[in-house]
C-alpha atoms as a PDB file:
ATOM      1  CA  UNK A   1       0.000   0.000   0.000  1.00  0.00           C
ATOM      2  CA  UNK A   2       1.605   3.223  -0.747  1.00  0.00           C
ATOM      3  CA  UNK A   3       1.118   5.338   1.703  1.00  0.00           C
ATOM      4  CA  UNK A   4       2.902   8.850   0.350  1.00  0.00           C
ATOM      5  CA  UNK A   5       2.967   9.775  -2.832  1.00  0.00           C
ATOM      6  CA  UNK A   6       4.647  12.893  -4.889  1.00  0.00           C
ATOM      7  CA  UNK A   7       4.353  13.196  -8.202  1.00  0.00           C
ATOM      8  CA  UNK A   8       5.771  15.911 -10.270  1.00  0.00           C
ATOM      9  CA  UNK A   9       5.592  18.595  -8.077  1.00  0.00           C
ATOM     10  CA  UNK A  10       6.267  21.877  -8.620  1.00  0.00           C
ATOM     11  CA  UNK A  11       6.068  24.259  -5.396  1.00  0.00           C
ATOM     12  CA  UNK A  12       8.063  27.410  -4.506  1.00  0.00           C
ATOM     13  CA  UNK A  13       7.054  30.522  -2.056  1.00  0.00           C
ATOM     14  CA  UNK A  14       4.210  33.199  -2.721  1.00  0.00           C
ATOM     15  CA  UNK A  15       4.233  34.418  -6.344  1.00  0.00           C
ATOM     16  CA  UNK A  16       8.379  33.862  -6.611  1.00  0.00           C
ATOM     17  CA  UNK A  17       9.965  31.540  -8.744  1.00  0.00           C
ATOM     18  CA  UNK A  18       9.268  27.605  -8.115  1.00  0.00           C
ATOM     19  CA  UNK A  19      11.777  26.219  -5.749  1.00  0.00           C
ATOM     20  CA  UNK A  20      10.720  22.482  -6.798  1.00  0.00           C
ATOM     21  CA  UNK A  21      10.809  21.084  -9.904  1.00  0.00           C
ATOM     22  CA  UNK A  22       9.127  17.730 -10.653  1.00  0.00           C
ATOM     23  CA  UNK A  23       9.615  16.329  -7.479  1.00  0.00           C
ATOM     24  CA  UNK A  24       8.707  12.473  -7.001  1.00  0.00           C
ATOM     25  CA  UNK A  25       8.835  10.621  -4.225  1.00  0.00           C
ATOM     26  CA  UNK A  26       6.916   7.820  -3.456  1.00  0.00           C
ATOM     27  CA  UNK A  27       6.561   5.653   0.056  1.00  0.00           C
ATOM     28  CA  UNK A  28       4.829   2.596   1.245  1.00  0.00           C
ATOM     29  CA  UNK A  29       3.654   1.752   4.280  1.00  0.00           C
ATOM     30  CA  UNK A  30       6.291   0.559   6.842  1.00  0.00           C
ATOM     31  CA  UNK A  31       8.866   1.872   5.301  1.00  0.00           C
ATOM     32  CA  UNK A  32      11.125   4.683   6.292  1.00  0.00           C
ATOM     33  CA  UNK A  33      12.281   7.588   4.061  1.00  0.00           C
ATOM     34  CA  UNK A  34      14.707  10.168   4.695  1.00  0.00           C
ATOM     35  CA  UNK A  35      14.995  13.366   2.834  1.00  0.00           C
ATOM     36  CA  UNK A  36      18.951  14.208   2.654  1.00  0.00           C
ATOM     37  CA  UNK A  37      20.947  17.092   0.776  1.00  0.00           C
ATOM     38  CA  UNK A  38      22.914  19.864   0.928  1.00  0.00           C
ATOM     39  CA  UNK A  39      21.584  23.763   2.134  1.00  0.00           C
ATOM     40  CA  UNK A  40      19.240  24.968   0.139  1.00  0.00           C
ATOM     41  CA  UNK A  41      18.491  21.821  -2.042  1.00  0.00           C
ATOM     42  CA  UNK A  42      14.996  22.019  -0.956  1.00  0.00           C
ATOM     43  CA  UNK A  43      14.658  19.658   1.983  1.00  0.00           C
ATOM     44  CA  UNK A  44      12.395  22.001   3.684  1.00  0.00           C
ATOM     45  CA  UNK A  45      10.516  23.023   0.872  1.00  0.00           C
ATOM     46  CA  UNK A  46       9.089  19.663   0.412  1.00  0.00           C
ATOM     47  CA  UNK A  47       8.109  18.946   3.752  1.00  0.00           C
ATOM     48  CA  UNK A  48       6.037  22.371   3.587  1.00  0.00           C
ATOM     49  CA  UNK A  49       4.480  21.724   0.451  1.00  0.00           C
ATOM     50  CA  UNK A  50       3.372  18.244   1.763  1.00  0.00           C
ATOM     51  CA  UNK A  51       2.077  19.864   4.903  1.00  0.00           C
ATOM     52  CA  UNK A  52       0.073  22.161   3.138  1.00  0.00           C
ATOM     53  CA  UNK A  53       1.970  25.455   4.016  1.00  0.00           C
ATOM     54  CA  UNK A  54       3.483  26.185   0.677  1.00  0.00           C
ATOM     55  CA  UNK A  55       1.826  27.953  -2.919  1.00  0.00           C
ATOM     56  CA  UNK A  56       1.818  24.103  -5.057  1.00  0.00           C
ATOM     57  CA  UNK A  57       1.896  25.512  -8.829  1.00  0.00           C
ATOM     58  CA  UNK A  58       1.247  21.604 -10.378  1.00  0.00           C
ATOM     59  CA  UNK A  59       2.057  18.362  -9.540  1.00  0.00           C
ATOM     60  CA  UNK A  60      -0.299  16.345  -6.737  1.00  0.00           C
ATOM     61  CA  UNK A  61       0.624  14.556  -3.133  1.00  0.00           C
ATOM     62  CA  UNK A  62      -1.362  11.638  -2.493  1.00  0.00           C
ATOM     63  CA  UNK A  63      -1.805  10.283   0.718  1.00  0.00           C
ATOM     64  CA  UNK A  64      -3.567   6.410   1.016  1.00  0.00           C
ATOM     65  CA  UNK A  65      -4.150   6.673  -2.414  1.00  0.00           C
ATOM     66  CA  UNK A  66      -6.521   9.966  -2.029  1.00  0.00           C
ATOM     67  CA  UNK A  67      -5.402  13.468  -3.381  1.00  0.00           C
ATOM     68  CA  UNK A  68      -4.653  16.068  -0.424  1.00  0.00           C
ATOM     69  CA  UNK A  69      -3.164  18.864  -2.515  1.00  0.00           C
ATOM     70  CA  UNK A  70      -6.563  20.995  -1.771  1.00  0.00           C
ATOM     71  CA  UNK A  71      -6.639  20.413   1.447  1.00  0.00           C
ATOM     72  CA  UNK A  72      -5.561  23.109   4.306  1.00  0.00           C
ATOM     73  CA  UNK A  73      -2.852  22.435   7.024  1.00  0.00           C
ATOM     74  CA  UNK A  74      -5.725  22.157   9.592  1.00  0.00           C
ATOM     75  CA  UNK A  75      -7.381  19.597   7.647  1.00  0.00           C
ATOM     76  CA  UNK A  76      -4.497  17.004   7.281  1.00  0.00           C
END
């Protein structure tokens, strides 16, 4: 069962330039993912933009199979 699931996602801050550029990621249940990479490589970034915090300008983030990209931080 896949329990995360990025696909090309483009996300940046406010009206600026995307930080993100067709991110994937994918992750099933019971297994454990780290997110590794240098300063400003986007670590952060990603996290927000799964969370809900950050302006998503395409892509979608599934979570059990259902899209939460609409959805607000409160709600997830």
């Amino acid at each position: 069962m896949t329990l995360l699931q990025v696909t090309d996602l483009v996300a940046g801050y406010g009206e600026g330039p995307p930080i993100l550029h067709e991110v994937k990621l994918t992750l099933h249940a019971g297994e454990i993912g780290v997110i590794a990479g240098p300063n400003g490589a986007g670590k952060s970034t990603l996290l927000k933009s799964i969370f809900g915090l950050l302006n998503i300008h395409s892509g979608d983030i599934f979570h059990n199979d259902v899209s939460i990209i609409k959805l607000r931080a409160d709600q997830l």
